[in-house]
C-alpha atoms as a PDB file:
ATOM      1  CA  UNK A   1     118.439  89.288  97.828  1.00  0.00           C
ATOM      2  CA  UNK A   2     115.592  91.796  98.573  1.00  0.00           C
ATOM      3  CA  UNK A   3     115.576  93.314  94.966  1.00  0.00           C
ATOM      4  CA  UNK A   4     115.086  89.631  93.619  1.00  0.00           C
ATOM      5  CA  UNK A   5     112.417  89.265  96.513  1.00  0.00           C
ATOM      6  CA  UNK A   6     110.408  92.434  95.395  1.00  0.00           C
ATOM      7  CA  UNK A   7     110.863  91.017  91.553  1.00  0.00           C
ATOM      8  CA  UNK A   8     109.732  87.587  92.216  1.00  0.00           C
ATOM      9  CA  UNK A   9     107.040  89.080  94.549  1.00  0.00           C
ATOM     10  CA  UNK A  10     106.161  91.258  91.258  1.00  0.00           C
ATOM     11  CA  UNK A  11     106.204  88.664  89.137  1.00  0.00           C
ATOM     12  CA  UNK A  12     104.113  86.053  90.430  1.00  0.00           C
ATOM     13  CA  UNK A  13     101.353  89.155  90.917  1.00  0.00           C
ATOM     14  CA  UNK A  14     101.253  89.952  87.508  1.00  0.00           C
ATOM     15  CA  UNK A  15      99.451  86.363  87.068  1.00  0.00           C
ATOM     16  CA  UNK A  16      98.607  84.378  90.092  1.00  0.00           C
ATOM     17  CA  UNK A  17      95.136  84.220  91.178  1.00  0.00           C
ATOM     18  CA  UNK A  18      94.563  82.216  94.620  1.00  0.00           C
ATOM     19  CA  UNK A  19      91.308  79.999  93.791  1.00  0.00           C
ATOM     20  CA  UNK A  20      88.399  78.064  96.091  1.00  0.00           C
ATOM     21  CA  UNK A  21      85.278  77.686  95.521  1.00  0.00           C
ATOM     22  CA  UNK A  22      84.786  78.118  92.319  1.00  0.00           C
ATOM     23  CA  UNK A  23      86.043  81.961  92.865  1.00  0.00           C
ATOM     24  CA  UNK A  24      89.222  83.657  92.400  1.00  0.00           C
ATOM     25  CA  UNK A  25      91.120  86.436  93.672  1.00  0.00           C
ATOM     26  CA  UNK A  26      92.706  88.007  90.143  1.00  0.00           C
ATOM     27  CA  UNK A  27      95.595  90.561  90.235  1.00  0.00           C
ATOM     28  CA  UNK A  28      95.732  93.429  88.207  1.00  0.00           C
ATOM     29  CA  UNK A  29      97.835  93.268  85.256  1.00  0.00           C
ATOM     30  CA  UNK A  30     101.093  95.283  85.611  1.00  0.00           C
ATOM     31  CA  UNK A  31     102.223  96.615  82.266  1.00  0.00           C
ATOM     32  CA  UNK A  32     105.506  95.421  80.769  1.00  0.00           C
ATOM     33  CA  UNK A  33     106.806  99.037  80.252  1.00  0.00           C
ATOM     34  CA  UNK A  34     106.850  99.184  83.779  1.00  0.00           C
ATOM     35  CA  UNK A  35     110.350  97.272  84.369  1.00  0.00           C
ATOM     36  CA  UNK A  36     111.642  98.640  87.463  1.00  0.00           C
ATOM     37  CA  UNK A  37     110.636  97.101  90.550  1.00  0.00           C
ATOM     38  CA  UNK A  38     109.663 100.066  92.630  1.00  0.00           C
ATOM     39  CA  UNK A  39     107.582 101.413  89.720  1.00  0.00           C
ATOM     40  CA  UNK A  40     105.938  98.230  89.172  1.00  0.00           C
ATOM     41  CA  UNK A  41     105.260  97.962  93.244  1.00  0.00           C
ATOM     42  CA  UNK A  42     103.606 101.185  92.774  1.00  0.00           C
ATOM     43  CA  UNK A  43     101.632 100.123  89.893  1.00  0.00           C
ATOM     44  CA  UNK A  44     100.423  97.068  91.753  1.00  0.00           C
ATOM     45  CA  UNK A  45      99.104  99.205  95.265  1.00  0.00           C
ATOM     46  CA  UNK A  46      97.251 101.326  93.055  1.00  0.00           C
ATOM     47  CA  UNK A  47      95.700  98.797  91.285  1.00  0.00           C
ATOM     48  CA  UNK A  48      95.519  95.417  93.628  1.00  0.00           C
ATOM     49  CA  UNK A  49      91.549  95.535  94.039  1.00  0.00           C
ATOM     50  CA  UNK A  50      90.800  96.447  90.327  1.00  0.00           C
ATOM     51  CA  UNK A  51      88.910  93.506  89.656  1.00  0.00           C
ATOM     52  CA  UNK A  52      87.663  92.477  92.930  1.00  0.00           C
ATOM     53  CA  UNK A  53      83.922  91.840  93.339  1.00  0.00           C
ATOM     54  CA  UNK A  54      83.233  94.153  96.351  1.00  0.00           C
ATOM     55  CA  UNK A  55      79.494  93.719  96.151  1.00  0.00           C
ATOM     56  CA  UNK A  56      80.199  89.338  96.557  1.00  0.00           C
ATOM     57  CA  UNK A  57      79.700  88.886  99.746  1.00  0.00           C
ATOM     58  CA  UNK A  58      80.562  85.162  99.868  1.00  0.00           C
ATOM     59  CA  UNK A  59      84.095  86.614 100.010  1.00  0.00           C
ATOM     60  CA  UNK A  60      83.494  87.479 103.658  1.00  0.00           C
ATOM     61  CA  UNK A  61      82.948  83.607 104.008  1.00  0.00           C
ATOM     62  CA  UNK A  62      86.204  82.943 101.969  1.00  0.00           C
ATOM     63  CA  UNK A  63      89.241  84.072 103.985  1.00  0.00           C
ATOM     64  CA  UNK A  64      91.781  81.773 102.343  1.00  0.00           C
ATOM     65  CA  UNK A  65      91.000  84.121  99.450  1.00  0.00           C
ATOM     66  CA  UNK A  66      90.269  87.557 100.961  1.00  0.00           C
ATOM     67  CA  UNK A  67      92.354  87.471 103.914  1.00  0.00           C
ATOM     68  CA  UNK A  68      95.048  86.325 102.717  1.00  0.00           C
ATOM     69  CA  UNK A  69      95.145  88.906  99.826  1.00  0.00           C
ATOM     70  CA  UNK A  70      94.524  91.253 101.875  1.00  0.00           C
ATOM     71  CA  UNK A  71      97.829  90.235 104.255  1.00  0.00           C
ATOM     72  CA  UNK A  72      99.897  90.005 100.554  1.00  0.00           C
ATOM     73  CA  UNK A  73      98.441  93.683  99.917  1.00  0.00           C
ATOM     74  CA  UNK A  74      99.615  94.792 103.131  1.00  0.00           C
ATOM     75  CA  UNK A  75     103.235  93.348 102.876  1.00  0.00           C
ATOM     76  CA  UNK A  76     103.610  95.378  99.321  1.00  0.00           C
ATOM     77  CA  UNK A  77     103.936  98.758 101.829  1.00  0.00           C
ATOM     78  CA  UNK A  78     107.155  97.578 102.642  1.00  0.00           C
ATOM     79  CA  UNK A  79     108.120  98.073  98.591  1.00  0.00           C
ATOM     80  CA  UNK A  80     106.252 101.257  97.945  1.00  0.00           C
ATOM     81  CA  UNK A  81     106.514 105.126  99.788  1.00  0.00           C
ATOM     82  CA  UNK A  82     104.397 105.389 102.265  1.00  0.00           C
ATOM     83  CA  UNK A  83     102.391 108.214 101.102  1.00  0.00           C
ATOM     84  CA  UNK A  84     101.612 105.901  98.719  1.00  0.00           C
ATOM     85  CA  UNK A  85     100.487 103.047 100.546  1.00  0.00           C
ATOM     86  CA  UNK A  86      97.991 105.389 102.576  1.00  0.00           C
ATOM     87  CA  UNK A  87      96.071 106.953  99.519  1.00  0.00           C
ATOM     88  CA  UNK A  88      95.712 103.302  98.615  1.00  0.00           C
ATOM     89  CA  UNK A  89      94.235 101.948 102.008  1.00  0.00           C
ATOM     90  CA  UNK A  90      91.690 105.272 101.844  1.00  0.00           C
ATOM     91  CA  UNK A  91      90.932 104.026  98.377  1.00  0.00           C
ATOM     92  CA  UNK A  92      90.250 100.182  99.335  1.00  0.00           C
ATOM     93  CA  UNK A  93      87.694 101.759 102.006  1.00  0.00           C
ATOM     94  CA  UNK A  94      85.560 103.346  99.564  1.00  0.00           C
ATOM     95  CA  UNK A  95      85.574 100.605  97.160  1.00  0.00           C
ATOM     96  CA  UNK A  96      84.751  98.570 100.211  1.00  0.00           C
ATOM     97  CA  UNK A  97      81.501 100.943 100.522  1.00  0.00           C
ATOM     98  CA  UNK A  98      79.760  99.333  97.841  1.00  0.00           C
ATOM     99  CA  UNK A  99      77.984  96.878 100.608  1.00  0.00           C
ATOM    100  CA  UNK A 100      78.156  97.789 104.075  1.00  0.00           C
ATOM    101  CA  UNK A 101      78.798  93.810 104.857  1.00  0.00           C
ATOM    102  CA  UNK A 102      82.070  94.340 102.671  1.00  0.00           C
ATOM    103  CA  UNK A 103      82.695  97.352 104.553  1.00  0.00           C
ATOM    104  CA  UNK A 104      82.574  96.116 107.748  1.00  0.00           C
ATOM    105  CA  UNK A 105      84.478  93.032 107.270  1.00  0.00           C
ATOM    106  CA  UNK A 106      87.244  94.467 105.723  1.00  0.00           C
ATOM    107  CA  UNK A 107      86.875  97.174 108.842  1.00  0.00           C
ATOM    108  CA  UNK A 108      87.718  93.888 110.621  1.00  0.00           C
ATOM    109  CA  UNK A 109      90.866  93.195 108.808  1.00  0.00           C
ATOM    110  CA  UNK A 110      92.364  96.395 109.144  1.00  0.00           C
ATOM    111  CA  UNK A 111      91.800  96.024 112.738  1.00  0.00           C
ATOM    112  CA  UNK A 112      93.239  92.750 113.195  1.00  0.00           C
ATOM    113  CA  UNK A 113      96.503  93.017 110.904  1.00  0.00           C
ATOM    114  CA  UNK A 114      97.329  97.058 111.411  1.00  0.00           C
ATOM    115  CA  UNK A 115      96.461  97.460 114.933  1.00  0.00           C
ATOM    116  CA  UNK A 116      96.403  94.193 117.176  1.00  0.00           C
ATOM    117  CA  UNK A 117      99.427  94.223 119.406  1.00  0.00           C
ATOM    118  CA  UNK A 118     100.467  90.625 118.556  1.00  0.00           C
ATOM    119  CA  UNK A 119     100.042  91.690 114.674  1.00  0.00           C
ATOM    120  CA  UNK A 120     103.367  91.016 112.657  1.00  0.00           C
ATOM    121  CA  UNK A 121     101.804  93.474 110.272  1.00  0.00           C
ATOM    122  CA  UNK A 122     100.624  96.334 112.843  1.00  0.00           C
ATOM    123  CA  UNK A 123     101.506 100.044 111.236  1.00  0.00           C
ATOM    124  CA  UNK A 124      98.702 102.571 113.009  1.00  0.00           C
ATOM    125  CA  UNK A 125      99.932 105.298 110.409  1.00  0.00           C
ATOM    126  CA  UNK A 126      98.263 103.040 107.853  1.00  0.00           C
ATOM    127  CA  UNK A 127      95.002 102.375 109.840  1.00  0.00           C
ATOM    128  CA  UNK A 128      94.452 105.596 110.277  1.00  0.00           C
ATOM    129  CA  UNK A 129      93.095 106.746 106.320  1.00  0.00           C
ATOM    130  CA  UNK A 130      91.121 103.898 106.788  1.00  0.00           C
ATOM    131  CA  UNK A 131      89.787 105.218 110.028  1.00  0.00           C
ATOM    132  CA  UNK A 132      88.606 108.448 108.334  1.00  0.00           C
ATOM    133  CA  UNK A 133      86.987 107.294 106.260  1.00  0.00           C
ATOM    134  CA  UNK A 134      84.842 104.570 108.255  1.00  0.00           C
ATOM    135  CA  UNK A 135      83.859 107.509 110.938  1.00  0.00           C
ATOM    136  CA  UNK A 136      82.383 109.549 108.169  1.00  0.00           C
ATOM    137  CA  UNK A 137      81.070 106.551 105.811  1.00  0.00           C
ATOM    138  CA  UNK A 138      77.555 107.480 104.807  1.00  0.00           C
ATOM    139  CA  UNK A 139      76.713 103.398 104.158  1.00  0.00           C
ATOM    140  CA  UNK A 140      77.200 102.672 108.139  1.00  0.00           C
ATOM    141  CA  UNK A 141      75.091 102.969 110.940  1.00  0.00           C
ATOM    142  CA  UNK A 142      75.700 105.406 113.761  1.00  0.00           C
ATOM    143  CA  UNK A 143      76.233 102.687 115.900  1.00  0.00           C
ATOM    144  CA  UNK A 144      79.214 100.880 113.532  1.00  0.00           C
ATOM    145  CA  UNK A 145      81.202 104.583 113.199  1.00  0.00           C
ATOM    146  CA  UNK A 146      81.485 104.558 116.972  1.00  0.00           C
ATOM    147  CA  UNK A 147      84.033 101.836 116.683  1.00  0.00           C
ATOM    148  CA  UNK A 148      86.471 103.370 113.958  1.00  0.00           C
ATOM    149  CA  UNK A 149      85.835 106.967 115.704  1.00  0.00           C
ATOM    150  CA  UNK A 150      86.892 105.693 119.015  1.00  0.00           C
ATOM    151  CA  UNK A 151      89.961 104.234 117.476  1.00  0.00           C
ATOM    152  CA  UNK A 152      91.077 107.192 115.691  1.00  0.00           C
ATOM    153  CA  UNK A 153      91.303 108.961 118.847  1.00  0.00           C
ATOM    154  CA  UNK A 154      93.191 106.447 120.230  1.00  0.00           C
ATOM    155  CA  UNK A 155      95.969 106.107 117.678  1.00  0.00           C
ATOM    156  CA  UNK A 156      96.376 109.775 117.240  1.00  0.00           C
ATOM    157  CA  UNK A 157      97.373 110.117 120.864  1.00  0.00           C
ATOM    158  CA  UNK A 158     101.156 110.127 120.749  1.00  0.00           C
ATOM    159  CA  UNK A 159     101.751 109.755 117.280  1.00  0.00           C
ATOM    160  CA  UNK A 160     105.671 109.853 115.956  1.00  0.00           C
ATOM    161  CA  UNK A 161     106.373 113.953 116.267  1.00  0.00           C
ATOM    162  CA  UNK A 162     104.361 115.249 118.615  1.00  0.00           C
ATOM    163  CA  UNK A 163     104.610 115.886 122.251  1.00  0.00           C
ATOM    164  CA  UNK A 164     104.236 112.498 124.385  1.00  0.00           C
ATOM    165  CA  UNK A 165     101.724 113.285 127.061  1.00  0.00           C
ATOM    166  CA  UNK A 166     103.035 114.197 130.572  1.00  0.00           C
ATOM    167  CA  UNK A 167     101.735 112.392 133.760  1.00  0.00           C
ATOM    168  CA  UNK A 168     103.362 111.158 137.136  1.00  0.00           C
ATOM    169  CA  UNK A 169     103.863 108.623 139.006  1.00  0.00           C
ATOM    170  CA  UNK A 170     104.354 107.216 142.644  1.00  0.00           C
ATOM    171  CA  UNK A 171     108.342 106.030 143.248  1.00  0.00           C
ATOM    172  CA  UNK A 172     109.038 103.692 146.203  1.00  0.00           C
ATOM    173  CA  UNK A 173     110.170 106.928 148.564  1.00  0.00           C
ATOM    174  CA  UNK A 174     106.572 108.337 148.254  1.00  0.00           C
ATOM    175  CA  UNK A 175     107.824 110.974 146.080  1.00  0.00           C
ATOM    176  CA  UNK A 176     106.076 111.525 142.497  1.00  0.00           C
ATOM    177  CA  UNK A 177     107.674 112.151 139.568  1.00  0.00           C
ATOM    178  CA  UNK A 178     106.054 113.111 136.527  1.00  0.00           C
ATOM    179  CA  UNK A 179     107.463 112.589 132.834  1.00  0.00           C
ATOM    180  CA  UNK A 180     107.917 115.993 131.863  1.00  0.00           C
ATOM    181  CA  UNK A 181     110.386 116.578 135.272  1.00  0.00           C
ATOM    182  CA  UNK A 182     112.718 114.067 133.649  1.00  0.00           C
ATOM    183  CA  UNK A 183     115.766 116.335 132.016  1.00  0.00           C
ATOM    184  CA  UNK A 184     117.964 113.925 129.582  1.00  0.00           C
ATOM    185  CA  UNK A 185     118.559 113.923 125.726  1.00  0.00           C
ATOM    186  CA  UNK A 186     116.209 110.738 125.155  1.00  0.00           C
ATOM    187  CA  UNK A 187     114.041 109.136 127.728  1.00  0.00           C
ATOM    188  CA  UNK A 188     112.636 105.791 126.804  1.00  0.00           C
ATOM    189  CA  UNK A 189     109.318 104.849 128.418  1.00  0.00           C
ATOM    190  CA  UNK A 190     108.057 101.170 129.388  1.00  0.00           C
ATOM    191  CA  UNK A 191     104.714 100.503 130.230  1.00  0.00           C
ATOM    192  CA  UNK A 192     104.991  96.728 132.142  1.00  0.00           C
ATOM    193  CA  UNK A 193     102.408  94.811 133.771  1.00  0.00           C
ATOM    194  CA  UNK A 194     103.740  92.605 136.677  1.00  0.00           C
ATOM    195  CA  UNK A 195     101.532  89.334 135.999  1.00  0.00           C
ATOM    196  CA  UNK A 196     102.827  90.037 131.891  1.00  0.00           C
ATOM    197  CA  UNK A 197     105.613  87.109 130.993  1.00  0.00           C
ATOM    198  CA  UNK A 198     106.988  89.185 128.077  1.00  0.00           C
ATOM    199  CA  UNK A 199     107.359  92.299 130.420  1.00  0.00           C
ATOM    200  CA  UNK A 200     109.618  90.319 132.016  1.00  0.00           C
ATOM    201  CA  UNK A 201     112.212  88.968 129.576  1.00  0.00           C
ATOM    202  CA  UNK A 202     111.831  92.672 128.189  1.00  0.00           C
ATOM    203  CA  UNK A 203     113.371  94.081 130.946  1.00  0.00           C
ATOM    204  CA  UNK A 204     115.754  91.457 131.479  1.00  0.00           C
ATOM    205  CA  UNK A 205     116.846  92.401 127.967  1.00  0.00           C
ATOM    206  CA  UNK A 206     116.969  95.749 128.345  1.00  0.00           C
ATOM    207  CA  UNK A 207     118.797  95.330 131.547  1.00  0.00           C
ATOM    208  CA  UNK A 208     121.609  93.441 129.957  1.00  0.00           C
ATOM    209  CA  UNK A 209     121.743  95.579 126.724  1.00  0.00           C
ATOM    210  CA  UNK A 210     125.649  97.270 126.731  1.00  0.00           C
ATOM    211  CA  UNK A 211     124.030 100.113 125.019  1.00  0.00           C
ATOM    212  CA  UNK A 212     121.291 101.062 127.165  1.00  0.00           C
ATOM    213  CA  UNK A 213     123.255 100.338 130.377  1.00  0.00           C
ATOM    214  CA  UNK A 214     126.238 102.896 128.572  1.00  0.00           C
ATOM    215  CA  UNK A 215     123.621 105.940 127.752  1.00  0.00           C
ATOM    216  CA  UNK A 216     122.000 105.619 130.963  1.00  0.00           C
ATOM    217  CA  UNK A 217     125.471 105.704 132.823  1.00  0.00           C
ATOM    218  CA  UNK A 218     126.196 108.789 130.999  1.00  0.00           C
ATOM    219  CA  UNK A 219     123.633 110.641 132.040  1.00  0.00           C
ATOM    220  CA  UNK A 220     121.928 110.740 128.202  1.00  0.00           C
ATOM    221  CA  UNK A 221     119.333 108.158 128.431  1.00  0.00           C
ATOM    222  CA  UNK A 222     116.736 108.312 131.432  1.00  0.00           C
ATOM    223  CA  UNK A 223     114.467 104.528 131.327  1.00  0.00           C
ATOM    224  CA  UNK A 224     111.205 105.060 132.494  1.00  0.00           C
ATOM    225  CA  UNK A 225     109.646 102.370 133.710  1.00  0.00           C
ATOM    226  CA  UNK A 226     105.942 102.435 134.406  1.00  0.00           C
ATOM    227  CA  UNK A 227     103.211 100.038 135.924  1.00  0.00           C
ATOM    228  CA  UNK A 228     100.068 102.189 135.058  1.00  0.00           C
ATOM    229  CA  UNK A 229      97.540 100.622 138.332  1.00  0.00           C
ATOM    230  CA  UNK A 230      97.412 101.039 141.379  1.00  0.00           C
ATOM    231  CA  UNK A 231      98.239  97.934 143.011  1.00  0.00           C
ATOM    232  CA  UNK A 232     100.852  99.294 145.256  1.00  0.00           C
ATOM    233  CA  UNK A 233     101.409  95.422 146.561  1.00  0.00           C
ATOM    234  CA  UNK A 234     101.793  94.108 143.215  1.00  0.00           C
ATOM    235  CA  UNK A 235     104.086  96.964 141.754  1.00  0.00           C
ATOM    236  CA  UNK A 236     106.379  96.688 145.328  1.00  0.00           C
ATOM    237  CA  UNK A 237     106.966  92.415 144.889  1.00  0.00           C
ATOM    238  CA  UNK A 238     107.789  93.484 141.172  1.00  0.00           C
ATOM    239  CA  UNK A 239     109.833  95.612 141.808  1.00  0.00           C
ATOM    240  CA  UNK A 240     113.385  94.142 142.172  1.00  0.00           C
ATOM    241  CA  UNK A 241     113.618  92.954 138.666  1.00  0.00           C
ATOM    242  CA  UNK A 242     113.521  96.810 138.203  1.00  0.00           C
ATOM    243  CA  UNK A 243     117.490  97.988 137.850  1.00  0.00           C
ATOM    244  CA  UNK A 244     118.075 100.821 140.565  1.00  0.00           C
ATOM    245  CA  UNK A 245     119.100 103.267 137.795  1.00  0.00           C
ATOM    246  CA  UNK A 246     115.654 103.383 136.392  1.00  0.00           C
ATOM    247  CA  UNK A 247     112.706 105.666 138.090  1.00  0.00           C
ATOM    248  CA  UNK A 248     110.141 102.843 138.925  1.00  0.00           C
ATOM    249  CA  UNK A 249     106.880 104.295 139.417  1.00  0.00           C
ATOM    250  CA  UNK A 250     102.873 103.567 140.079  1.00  0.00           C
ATOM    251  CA  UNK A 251      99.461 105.156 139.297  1.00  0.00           C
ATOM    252  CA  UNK A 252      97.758 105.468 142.358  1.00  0.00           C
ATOM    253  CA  UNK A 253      95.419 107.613 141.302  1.00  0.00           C
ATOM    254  CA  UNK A 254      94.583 105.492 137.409  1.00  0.00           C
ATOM    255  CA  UNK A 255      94.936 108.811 135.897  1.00  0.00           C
ATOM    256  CA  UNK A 256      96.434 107.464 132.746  1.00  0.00           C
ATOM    257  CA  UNK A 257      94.177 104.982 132.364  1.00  0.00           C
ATOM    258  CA  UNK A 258      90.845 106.392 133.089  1.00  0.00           C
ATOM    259  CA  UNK A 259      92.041 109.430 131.040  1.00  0.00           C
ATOM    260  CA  UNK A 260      93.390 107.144 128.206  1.00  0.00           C
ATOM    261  CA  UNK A 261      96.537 108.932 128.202  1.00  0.00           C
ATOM    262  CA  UNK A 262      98.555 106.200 126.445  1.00  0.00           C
ATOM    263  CA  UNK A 263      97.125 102.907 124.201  1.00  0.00           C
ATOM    264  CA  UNK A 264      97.814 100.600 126.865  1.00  0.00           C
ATOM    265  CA  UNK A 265      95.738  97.538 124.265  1.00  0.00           C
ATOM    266  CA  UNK A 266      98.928  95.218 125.667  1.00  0.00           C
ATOM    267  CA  UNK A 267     102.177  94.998 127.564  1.00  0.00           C
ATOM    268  CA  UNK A 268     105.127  95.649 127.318  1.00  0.00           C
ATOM    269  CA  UNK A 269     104.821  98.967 125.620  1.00  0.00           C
ATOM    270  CA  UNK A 270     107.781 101.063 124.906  1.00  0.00           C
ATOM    271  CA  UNK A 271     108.110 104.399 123.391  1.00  0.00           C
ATOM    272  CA  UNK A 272     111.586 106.517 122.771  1.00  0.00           C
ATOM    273  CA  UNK A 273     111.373 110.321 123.387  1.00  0.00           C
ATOM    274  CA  UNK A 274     113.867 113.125 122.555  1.00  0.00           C
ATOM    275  CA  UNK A 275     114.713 116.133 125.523  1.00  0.00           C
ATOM    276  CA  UNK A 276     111.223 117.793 124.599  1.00  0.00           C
ATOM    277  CA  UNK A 277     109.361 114.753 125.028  1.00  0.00           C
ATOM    278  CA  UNK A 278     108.999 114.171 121.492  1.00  0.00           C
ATOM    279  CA  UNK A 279     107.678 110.824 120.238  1.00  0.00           C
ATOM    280  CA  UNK A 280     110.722 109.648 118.270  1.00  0.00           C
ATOM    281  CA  UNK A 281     108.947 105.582 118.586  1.00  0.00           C
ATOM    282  CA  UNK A 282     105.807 104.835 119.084  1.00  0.00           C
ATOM    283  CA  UNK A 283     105.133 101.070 120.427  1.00  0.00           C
ATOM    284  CA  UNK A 284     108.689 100.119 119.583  1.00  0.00           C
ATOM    285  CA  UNK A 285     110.806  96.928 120.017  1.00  0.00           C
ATOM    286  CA  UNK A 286     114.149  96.699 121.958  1.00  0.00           C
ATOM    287  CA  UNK A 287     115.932  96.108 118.105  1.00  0.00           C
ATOM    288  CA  UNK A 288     114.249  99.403 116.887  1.00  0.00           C
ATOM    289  CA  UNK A 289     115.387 101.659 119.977  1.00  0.00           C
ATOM    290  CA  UNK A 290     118.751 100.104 120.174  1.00  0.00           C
ATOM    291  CA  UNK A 291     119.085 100.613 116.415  1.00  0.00           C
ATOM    292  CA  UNK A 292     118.127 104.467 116.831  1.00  0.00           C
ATOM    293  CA  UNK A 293     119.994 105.144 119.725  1.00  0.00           C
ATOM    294  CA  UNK A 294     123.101 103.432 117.862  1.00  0.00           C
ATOM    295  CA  UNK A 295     123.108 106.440 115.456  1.00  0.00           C
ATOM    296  CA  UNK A 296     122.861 109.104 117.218  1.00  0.00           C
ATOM    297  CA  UNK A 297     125.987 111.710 117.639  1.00  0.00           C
ATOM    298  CA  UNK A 298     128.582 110.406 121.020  1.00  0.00           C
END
């Protein structure tokens, strides 16, 4: 079913153009000696903005045309490597640079689809060539790199492979505890907010997942689970939904806030760790960390 997805996807791109207005968003032609669907996936990220008009601007005012080929662009990275997918992004962002309006806008886009927390699309490891090259663009203002600069700080703090950053915390004894003190195979962080709704079911579903509940039993699997404030009150009422095997703790002091330690752009934020506090997820769902922790070695 996905091979006849990818080919129907393929197909319609080699001739559907999405029209208003009088304009047109045209794909680029893939050639018919390109047959298999990977290679013609390929073909197509390397070539999707060939004939777009970068220097129209009414396109900015058209997003029933741009947007949405620009969401259809985005959903081809789940066809092609991802090495791939990156050198195209970095290339859409200098073809964007013939007019600093186009630039901007689709600035905006990236934004919205690769990095917004509620973004079916979100994939920071993609935003980030665009980043780059929107820091160092030579077409924006000093003021308009201070936005894509400030962002590429952010995302590259705790990227997938390196060292998550230690801190501690406040548990209910007085006692801190900081992240680095924690000795198991895998520790999985949660960041939860107690006023957040979806913090809430999240820990209700981690709480009744049979695999969590096993690893942490076993001594494998340490849950971390973090309000990062300092509302002692707040984080105290909250904290009997918290299950008594996981270290519940507070930042009375905001350090990993006012040092940005962690993207904190929305709760409930998990990431999975290895024994040297390796980021193995970054920003994960429950279905990602109970499909990794399903593999590994009993």
């Amino acid at each position: 079913m996905r091979q006849l997805y990818i080919y129907i996807l393929l197909l319609w791109a080699t001739t559907a153009s999405v029209c208003e207005a009088q304009r047109t968003f045209e794909m680029a032609e893939i050639p018919s000696s390109l047959t298999k669907p990977a290679e013609r996936a390929i073909y197509l990220v390397n070539h999707y903005w060939d004939k777009f008009d970068f220097r129209d601007t009414a396109y900015i005012h058209e997003p029933r045309i741009t947007e949405q080929a620009f969401v259809n662009y985005l959903d081809l990275a789940n066809h092609v490597p991802a090495d791939t997918m990156k050198l195209s992004i970095k290339r859409l962002t200098r073809q964007a640079e013939r007019d600093s309006l186009m630039l901007q806008y689709f600035a905006e886009l990236m934004e919205k689809y690769l990095y917004s927390a509620d973004s079916p699309l979100k994939n920071e490891e993609l935003l980030i060539p665009a980043l780059e090259c929107l820091a160092t663009s030579a077409i924006l203002s000093d003021v308009d790199r201070l936005r894509p600069a400030y962002l590429l700080e952010l995302v590259g703090k705790n990227r997938k492979g390196t060292r998550a950053a230690n801190f501690s915390g406040k548990l209910s004894n007085g006692e801190n505890i900081d992240l680095y003190g924690l000795k198991h195979s895998y520790t999985l962080l949660l960041f939860y907010d107690p006023d957040c709704q979806d913090c809430r079911e999240l820990i209700r579903r981690l709480a009744s997942s049979p695999l969590i509940d096993k690893l942490i039993k076993s001594g494998r699997l340490a849950l971390l689970a973090v309000y990062p404030d300092k509302d002692a009150e707040a984080w105290n009422a909250y904290s009997s939904l918290i299950p008594e095997e996981w270290p519940n703790v507070y930042d009375p002091d905001l350090t990993i806030k006012n040092e940005e330690l962690y993207d904190l752009k929305a709760t409930p934020l998990l990431y999975l760790l290895d024994a040297e506090k390796k980021v193995l997820l970054k920003d994960a769902t429950l279905p990602q960390v109970e499909a990794f922790l399903s593999d590994i070695p009993n």
